[in-house]
Protein backbone atom coordinates (compact mmCIF):
# COMPACT_ATOMS: atom_id res chain seq x y z
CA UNK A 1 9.24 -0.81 -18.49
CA UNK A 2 9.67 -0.27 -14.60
CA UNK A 3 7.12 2.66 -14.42
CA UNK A 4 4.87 0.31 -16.50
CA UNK A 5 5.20 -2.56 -14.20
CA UNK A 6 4.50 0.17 -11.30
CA UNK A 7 1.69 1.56 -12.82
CA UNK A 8 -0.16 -1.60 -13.41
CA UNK A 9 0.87 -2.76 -9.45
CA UNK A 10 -0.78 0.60 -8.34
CA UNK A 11 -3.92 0.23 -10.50
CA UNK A 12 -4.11 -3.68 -8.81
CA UNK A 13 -3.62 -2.50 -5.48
CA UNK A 14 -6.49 0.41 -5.98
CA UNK A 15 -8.95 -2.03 -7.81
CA UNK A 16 -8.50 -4.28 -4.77
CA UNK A 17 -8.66 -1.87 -1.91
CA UNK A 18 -11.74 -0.66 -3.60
CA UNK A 19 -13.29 -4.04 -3.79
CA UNK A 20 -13.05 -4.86 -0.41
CA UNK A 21 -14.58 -1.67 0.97
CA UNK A 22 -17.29 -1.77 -1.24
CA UNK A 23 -18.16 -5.40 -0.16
CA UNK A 24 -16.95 -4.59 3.72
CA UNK A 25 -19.77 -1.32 3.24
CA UNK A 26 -22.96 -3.64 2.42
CA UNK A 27 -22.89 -4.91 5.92
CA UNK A 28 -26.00 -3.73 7.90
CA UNK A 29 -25.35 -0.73 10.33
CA UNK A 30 -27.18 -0.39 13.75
CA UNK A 31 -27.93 3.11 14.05
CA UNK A 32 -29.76 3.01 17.39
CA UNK A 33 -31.15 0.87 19.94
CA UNK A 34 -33.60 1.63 22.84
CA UNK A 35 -34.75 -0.45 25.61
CA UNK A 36 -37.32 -0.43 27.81
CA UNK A 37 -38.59 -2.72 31.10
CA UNK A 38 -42.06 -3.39 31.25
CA UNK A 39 -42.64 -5.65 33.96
CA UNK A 40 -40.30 -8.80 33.86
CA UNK A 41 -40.02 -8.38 30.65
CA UNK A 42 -37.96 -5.77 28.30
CA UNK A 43 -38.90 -4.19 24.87
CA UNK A 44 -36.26 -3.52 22.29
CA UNK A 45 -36.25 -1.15 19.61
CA UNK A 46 -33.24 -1.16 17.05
CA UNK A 47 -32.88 0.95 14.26
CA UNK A 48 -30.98 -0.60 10.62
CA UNK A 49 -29.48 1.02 8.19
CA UNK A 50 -28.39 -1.71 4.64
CA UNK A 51 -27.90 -1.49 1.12
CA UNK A 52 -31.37 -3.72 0.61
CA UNK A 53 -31.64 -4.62 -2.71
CA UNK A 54 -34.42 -7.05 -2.82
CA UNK A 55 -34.70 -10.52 -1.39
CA UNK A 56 -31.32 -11.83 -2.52
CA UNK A 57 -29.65 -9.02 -0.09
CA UNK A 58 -31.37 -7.36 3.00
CA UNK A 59 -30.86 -7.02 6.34
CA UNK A 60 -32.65 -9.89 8.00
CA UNK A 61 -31.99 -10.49 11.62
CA UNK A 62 -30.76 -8.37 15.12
CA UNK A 63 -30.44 -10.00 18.37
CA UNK A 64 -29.92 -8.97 22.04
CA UNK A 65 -26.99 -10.96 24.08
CA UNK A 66 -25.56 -10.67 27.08
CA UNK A 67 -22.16 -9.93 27.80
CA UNK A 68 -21.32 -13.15 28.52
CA UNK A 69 -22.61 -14.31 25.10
CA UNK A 70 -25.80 -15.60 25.59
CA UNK A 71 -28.86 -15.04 23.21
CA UNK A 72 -31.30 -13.48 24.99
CA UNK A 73 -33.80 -12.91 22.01
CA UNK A 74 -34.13 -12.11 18.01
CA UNK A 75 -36.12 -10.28 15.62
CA UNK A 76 -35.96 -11.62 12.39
CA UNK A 77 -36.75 -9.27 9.74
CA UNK A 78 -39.20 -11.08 7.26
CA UNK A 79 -38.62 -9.22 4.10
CA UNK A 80 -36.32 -6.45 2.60
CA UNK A 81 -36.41 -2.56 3.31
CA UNK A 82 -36.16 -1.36 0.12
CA UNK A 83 -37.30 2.18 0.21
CA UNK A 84 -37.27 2.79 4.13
CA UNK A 85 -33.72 3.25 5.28
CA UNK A 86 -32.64 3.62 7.97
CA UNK A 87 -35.92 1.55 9.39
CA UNK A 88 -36.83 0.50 13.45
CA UNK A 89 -38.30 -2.62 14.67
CA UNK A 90 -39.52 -3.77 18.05
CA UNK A 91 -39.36 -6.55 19.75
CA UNK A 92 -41.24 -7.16 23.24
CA UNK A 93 -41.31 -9.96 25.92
CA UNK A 94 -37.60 -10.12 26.11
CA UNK A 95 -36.24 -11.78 29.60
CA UNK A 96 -33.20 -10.03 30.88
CA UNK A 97 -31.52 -11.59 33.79
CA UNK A 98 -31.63 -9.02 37.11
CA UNK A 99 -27.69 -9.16 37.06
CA UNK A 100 -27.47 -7.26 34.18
CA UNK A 101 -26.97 -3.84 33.38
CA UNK A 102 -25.98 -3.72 29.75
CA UNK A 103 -26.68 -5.75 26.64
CA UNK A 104 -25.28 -6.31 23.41
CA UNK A 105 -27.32 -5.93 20.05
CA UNK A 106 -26.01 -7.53 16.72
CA UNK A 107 -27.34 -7.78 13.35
CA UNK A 108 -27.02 -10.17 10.37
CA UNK A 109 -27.50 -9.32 6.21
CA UNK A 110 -28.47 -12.60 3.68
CA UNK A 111 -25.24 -12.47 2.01
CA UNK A 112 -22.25 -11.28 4.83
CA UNK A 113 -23.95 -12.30 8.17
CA UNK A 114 -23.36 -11.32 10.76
CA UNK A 115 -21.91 -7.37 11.10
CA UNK A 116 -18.67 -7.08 12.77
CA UNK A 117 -20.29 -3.95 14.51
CA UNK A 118 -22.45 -4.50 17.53
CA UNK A 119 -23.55 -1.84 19.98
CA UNK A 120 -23.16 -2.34 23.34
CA UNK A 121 -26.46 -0.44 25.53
CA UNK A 122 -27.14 0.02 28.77
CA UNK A 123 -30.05 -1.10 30.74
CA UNK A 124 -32.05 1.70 32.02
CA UNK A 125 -33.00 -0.33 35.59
C-alpha cells in the first residue's frame, strides 16, 4: 500500500511539474533587438519567437522602456505569426531621452501577458 500511495504522489508531482512548464513555455521569447538613431528619433527592430496558434494565442505586443520604467513606445502586433517564427518588426519615430544609454524591451502574448523575460540593450549613441 505505501509504494502505491508513493507511486501515485510521484505520478502527481510529474503531471504537475509538467503542466506548469508547458504553460510557463508558451510565453513569447525576444530573440533579438536592434536599435538605431536617426535623427531625434530611434528605430527599433525586435525579433519574437511564440507558440502562435491563431487569433486566440499569439504574440501581440513589445515595447521599449526606460530603466526607470517609463514607456517610451509600442508595437502592437495586429495578427498572429503562424508560419513565420521567429519573425522581426520595426518600429520608427521612437523618442529616447539624451540621458540614456540603455533601454529595456518587453513583450506580451493574448493569453499570459506580459513575458517575465525582457532584454535589456544598449544604445549605440
Amino acid at each position: 500500500m505505501y509504494f502505491r500511495k508513493m507511486w501515485m504522489y510521484c505520478a502527481l508531482l510529474s503531471a504537475a511539474l509538467v503542466i506548469s512548464t508547458s504553460t510557463h513555455a508558451d510565453e513569447v521569447e525576444i530573440v533579438d533587438a536592434t536599435a538605431r538613431q536617426a535623427g531625434d528619433t530611434w528605430s527599433f527592430s525586435v525579433t519574437l519567437k511564440h507558440g502562435d496558434t491563431g487569433w486566440d494565442h499569439y504574440a501581440d505586443l513589445w515595447q521599449v522602456y526606460s530603466p526607470g520604467g517609463d514607456l517610451l513606445g509600442e508595437r502592437v502586433l495586429h495578427h498572429p505569426h503562424v508560419e513565420e517564427q521567429p519573425f522581426t518588426r520595426s518600429l520608427s519615430g521612437v523618442s529616447i531621452p539624451d540621458d540614456l544609454d540603455e533601454v529595456i524591451i518587453r513583450a506580451r502574448d493574448s493569453v499570459h501577458g506580459v513575458s517575465g523575460q525582457e532584454l535589456r540593450i544598449t544604445l549605440p549613441r
